[in-house]
Protein backbone atom coordinates (compact mmCIF):
# COMPACT_ATOMS: atom_id res chain seq x y z
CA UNK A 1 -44.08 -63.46 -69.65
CA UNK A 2 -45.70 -60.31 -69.63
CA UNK A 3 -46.11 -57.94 -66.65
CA UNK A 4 -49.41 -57.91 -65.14
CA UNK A 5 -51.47 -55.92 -63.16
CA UNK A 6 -51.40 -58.28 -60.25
CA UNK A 7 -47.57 -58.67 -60.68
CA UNK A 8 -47.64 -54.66 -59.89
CA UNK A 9 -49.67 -55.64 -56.81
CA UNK A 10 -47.85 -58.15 -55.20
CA UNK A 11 -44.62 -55.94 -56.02
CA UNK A 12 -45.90 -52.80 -54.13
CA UNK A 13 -47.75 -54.97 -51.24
CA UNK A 14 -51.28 -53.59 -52.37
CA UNK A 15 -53.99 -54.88 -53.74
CA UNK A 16 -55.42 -54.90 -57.26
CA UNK A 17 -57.98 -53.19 -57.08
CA UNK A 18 -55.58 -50.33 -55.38
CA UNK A 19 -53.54 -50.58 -58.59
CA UNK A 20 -56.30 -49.91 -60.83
CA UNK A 21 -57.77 -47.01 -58.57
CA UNK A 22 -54.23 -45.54 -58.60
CA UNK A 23 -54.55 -46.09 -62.75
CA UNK A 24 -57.23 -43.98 -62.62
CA UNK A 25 -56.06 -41.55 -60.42
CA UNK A 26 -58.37 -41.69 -57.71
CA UNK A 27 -58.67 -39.29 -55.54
CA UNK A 28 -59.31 -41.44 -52.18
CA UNK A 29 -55.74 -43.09 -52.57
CA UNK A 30 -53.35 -41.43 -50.49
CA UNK A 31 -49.86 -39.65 -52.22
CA UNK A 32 -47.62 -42.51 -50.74
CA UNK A 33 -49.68 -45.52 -51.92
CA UNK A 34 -49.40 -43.27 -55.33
CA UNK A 35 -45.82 -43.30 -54.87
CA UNK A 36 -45.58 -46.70 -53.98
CA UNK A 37 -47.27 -48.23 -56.58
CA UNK A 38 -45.76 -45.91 -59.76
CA UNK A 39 -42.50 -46.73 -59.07
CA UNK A 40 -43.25 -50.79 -58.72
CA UNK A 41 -45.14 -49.89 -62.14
CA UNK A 42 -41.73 -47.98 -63.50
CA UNK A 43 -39.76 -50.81 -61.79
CA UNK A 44 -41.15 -53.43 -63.92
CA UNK A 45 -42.04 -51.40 -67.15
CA UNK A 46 -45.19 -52.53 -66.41
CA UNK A 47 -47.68 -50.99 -69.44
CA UNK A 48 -51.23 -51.03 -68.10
CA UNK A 49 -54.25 -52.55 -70.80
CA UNK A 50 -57.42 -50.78 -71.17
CA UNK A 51 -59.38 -53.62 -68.71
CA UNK A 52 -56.75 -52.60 -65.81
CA UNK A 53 -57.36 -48.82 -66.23
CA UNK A 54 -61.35 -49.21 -66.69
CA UNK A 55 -61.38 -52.27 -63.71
CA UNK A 56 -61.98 -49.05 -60.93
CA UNK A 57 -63.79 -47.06 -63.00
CA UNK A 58 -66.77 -49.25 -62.70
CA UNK A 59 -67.11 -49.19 -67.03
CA UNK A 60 -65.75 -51.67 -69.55
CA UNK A 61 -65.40 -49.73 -72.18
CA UNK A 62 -67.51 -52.29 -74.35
CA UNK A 63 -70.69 -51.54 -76.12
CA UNK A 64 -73.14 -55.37 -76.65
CA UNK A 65 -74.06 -55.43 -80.25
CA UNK A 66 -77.80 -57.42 -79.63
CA UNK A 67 -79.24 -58.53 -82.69
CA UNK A 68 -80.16 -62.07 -84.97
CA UNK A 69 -77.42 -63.40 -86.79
CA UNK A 70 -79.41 -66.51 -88.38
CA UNK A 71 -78.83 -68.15 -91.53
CA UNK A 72 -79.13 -66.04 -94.94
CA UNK A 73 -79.48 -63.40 -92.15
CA UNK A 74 -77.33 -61.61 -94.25
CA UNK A 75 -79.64 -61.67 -97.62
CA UNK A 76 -82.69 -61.25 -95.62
CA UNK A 77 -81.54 -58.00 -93.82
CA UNK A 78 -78.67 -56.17 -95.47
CA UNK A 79 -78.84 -52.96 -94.00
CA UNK A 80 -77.99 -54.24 -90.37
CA UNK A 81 -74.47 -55.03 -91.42
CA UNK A 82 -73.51 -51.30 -92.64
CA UNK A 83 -75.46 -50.67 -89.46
CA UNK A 84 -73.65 -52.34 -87.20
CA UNK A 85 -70.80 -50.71 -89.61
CA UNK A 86 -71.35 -46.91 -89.01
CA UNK A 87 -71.79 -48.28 -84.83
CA UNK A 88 -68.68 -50.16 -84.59
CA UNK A 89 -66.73 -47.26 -86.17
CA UNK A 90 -67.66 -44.80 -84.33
CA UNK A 91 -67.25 -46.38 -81.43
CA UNK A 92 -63.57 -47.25 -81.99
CA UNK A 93 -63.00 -44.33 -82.73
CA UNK A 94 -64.18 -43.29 -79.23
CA UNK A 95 -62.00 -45.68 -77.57
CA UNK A 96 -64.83 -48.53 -77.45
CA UNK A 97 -65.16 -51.98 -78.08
CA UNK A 98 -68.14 -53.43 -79.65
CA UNK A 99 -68.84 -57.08 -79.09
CA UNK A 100 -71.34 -58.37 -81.27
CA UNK A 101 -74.23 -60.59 -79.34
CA UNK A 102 -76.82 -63.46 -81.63
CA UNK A 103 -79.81 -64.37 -79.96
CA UNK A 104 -81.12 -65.82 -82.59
CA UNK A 105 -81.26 -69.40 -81.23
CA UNK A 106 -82.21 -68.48 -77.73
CA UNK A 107 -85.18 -69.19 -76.37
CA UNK A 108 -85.29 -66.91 -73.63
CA UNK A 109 -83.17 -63.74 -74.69
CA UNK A 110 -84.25 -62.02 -71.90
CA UNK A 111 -82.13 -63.87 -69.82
CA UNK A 112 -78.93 -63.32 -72.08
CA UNK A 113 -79.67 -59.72 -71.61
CA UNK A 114 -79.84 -59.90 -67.59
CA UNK A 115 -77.07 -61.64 -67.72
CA UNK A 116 -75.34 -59.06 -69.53
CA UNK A 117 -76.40 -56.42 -67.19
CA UNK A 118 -75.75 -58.42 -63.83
CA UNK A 119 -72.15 -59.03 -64.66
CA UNK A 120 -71.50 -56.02 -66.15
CA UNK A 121 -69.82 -56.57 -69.57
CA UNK A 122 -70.95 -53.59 -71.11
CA UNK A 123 -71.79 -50.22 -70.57
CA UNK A 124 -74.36 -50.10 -72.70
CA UNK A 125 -76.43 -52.25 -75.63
CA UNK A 126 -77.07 -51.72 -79.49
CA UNK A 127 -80.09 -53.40 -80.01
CA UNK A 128 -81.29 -53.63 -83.67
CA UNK A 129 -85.13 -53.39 -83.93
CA UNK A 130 -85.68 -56.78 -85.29
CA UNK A 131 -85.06 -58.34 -81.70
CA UNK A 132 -86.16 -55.87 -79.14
CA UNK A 133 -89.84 -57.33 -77.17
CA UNK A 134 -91.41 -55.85 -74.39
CA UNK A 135 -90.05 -58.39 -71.59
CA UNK A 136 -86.60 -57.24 -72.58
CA UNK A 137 -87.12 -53.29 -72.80
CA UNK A 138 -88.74 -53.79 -69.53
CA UNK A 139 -86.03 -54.96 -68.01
CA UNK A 140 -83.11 -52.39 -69.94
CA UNK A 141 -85.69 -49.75 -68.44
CA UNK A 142 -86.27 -51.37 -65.22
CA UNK A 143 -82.19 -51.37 -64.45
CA UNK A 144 -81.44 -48.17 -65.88
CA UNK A 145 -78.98 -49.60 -68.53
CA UNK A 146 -77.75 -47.37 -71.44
CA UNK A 147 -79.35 -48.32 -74.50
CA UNK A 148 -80.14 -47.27 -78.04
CA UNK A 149 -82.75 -49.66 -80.17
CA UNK A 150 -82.06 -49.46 -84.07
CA UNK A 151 -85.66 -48.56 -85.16
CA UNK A 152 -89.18 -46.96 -83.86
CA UNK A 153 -90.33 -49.62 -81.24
CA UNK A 154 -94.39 -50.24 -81.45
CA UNK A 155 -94.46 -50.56 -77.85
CA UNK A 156 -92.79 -48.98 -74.49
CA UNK A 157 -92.91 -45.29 -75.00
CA UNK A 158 -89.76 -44.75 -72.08
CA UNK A 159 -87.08 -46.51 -74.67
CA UNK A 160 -84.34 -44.88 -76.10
CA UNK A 161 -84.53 -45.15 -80.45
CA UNK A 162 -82.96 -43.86 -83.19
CA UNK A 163 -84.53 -44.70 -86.86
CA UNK A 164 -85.09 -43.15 -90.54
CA UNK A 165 -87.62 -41.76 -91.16
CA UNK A 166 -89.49 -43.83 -93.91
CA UNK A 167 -92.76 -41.32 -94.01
CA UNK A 168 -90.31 -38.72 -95.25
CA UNK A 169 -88.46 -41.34 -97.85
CA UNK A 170 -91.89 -41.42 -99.57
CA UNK A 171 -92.31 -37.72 -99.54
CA UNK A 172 -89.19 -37.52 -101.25
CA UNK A 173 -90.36 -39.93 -104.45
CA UNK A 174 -93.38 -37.81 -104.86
CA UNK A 175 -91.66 -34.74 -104.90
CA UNK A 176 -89.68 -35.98 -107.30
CA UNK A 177 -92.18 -36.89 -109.94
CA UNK A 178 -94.49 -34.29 -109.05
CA UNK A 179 -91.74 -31.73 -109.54
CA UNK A 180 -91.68 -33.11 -113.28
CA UNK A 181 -95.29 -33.06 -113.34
CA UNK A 182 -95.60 -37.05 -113.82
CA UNK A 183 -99.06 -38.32 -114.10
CA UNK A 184 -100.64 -40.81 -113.10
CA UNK A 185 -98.60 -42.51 -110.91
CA UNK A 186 -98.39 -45.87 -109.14
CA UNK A 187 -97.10 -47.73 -105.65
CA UNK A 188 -96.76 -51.02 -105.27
CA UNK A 189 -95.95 -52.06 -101.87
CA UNK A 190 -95.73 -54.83 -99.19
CA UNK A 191 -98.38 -55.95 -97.28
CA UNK A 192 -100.60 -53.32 -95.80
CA UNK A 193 -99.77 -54.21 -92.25
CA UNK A 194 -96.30 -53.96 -92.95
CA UNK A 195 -95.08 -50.66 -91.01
CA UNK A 196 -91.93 -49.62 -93.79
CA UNK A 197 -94.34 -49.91 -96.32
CA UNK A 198 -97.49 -48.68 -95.02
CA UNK A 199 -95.12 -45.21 -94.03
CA UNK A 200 -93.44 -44.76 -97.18
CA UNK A 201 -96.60 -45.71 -98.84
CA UNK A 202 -98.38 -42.58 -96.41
CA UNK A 203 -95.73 -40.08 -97.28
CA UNK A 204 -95.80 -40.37 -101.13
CA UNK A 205 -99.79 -40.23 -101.11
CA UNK A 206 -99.82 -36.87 -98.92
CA UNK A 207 -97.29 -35.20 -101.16
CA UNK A 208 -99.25 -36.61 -104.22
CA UNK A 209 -102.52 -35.25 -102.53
CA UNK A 210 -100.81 -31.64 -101.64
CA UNK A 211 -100.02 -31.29 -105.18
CA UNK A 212 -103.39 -32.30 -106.40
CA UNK A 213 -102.75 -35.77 -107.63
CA UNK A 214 -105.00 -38.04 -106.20
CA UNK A 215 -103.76 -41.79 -106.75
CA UNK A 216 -107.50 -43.88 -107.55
CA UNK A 217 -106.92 -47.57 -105.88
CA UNK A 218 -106.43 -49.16 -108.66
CA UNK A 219 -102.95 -47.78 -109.21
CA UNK A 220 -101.87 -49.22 -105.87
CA UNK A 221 -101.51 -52.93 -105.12
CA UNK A 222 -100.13 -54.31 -102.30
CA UNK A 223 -97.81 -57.44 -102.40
CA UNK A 224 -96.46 -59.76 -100.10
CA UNK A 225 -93.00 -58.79 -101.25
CA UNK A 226 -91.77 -61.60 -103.98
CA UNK A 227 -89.97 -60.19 -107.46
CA UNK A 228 -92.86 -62.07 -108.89
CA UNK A 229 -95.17 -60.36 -106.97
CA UNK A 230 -93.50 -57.05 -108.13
CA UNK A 231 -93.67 -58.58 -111.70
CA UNK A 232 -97.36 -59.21 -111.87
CA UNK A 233 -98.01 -56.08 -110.19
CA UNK A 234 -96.39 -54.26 -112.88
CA UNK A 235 -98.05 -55.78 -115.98
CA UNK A 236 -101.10 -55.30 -114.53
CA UNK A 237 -100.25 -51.69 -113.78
CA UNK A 238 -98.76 -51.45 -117.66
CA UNK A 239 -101.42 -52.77 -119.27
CA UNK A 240 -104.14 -50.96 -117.97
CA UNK A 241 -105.98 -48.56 -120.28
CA UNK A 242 -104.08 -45.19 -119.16
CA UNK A 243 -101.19 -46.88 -117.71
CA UNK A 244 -98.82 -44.95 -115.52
CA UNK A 245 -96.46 -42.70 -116.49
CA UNK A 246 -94.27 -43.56 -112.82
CA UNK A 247 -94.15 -47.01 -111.28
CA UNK A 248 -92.69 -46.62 -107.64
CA UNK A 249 -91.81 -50.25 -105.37
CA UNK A 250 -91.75 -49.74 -101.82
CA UNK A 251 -88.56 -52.30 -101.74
CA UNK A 252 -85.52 -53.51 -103.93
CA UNK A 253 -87.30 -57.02 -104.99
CA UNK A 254 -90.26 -55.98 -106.06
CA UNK A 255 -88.50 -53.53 -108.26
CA UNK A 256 -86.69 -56.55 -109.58
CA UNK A 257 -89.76 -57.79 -110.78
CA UNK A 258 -91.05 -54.84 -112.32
CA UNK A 259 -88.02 -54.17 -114.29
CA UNK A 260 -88.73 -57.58 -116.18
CA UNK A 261 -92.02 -56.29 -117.00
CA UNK A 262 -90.84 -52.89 -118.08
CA UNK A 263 -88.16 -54.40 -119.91
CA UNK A 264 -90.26 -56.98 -121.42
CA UNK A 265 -93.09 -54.32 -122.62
CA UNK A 266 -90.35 -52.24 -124.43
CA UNK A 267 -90.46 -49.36 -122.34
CA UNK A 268 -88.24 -47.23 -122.08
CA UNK A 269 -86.56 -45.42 -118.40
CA UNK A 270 -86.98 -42.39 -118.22
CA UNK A 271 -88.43 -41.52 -121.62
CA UNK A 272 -91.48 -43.72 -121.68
CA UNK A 273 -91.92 -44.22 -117.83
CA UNK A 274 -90.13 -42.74 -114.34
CA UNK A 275 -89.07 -46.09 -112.19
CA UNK A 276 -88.31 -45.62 -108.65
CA UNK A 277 -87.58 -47.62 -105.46
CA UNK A 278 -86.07 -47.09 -102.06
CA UNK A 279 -82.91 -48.07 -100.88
CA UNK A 280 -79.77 -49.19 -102.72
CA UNK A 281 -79.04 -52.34 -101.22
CA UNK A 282 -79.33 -55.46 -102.19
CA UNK A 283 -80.67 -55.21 -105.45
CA UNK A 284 -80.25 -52.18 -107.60
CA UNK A 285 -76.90 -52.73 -109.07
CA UNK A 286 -77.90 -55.47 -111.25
CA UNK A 287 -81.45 -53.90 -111.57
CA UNK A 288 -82.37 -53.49 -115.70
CA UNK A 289 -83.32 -50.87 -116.47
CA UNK A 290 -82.12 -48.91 -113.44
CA UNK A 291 -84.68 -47.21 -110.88
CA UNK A 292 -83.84 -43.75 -109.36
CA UNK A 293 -83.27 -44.78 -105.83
CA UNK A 294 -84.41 -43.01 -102.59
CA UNK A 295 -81.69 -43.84 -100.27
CA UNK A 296 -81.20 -43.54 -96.93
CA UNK A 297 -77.26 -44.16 -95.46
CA UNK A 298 -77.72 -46.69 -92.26
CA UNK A 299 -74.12 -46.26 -92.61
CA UNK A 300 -74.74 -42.71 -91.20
CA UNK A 301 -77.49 -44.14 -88.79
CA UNK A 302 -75.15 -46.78 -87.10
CA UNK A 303 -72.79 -43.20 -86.56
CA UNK A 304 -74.91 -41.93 -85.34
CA UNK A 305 -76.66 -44.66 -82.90
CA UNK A 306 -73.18 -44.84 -81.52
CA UNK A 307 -72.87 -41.35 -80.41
CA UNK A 308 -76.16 -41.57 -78.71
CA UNK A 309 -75.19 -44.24 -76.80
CA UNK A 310 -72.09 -42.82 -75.84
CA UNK A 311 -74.05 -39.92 -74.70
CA UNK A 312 -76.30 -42.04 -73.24
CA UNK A 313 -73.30 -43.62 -70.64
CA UNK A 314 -72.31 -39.91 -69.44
CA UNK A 315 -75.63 -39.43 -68.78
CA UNK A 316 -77.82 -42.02 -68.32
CA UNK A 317 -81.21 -39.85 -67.62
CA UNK A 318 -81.16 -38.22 -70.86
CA UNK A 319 -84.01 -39.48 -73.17
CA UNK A 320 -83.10 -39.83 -76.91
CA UNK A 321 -86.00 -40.87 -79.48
CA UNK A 322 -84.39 -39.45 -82.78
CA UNK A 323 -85.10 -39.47 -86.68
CA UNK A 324 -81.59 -39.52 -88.24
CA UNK A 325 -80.71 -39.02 -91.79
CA UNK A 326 -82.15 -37.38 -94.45
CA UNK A 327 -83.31 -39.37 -97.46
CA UNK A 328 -81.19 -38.72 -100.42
CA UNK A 329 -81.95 -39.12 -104.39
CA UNK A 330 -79.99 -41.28 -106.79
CA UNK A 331 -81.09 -40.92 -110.08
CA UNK A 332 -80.46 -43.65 -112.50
């Protein structure tokens, strides 16, 4: 059997908890008690774990990984695994644990959170966007808990966030047809209430616009985000009198689509029109003929998210409400 903390205890007549403080070299435990309890520790090559030396400390060394982990979750919302990638690497590297938390199924997730808080399992929470309401930042806020939320909240100005910045993705596409002097252009893009969208959307316009290339209406349509939407979209686009010389898709599957209708109107990538979408996952591997991508590495974000929160522990006043990674071009 192994040797325990409590077998440590009971061999140098103290208690645990005067074990652990020793562990952790607390200043409050006298040099004898010090004494005594090393050399039961040498005595029965005890090795202490990482819960025995963080028991006093008052931390766990654990970071909660909040988010939804329903079915097809992973088809539906790719980028939260690399995510929750970049986080969990980072924060092994740190000496963290990251335990991963689905709420998917519960019907009062505020609870799950208290409960995480109230019996202190974690010193802080990763929450991705996608599950983070008011009744729970209220609460995070309310205790003080260390937190980072993976995307711009609509709502509760005093939470912590880290995001990409998707007005600046869509700066990036029209810079890069503008700088080849592409015109005219279309977007087609997710419903107008749709906040990715309606900022990538926002960004390529006011690029277009500096550059004196107003987009008329008719050269943007808005979609509720099917590959047959995307498809539709583009044959209307391409058979227009002056069609476009530069279809852009706010997301992967309605690129899909429009690649069928590119593809089935003989048209030719780059030569006979510029094709672009944002993002690289899920679908632009097996996209034909291949878009030039504007990508942005969540890999880098969920690095990032983890050093804030780390930051956040040591110092739990500090506000953080951060942009992360620039948008990078992948031409096809």
């Amino acid at each position: 059997m192994p040797i325990t903390i409590k077998d440590v205890a009971e061999h140098a007549g103290v208690s645990v908890s005067t074990v652990s403080k020793v562990l952790n070299d607390w200043k409050t435990i006298s040099q004898s008690t010090k004494d005594k309890v090393n050399n039961s520790i040498k005595e029965l090559n005890y090795t202490p774990n990482s819960r025995a030396v963080s028991f006093a400390r008052g931390n766990t060394r654990n970071i909660i990984y909040l988010t939804s982990l329903s079915k097809d979750e992973a088809y539906t919302n790719p980028h939260m695994f690399d995510i929750m990638c970049g986080v969990f690497t980072r924060l092994a590297s740190g000496g963290y644990t990251m335990t991963l938390m689905d709420i998917s199924d519960d019907i009062h997730p505020k609870e799950t959170v208290a409960g995480i808080i109230a019996r202190k399992s974690a010193d802080g929470i990763v929450i991705h966007g996608s599950v983070i309401n008011e009744d729970i930042a209220n609460l995070i806020i309310s205790n003080s808990f260390p937190h980072i939320v993976i995307g711009h909240p609509d709502f509760n100005e005093r939470l912590c966030w880290v995001d990409t910045n998707h007005l600046l993705a869509g700066q990036y596409a029209a810079e890069y047809l503008s700088q080849r002097d592409v015109s005219p252009v279309s977007f087609i893009g997710g419903k107008r209430t749709e906040f990715i969208s309606h900022e990538r959307e926002r960004g390529f316009r006011t690029i277009m616009l500096k550059y004196h290339k107003k987009i008329p209406p008719e050269y943007v349509i808005h979609t509720s985000s099917t590959w047959e939407e995307g498809y539709a979209a583009a044959k209307k686009l391409l058979s227009m009198k002056e069609a476009p010389k530069a279809i852009v898709c706010e997301n992967n599957t309605l690129a899909v689509g429009a690649a069928k209708a590119i593809s089935e109107m003989g048209l030719k990538v780059p030569d006979d029109i510029f094709f672009l979408t944002f993002d690289i996952y899920p679908y632009t591997t097996i996209i034909d003929p291949k878009p030039t991508i504007i990508n942005i590495n969540v890999y880098d974000m969920g690095l990032q998210a983890a050093d804030m929160i780390i930051r956040k522990i040591d110092n739990p006043s500090l506000m953080i409400q951060s942009y992360t990674t620039l948008p990078e071009i992948v031409e096809s």
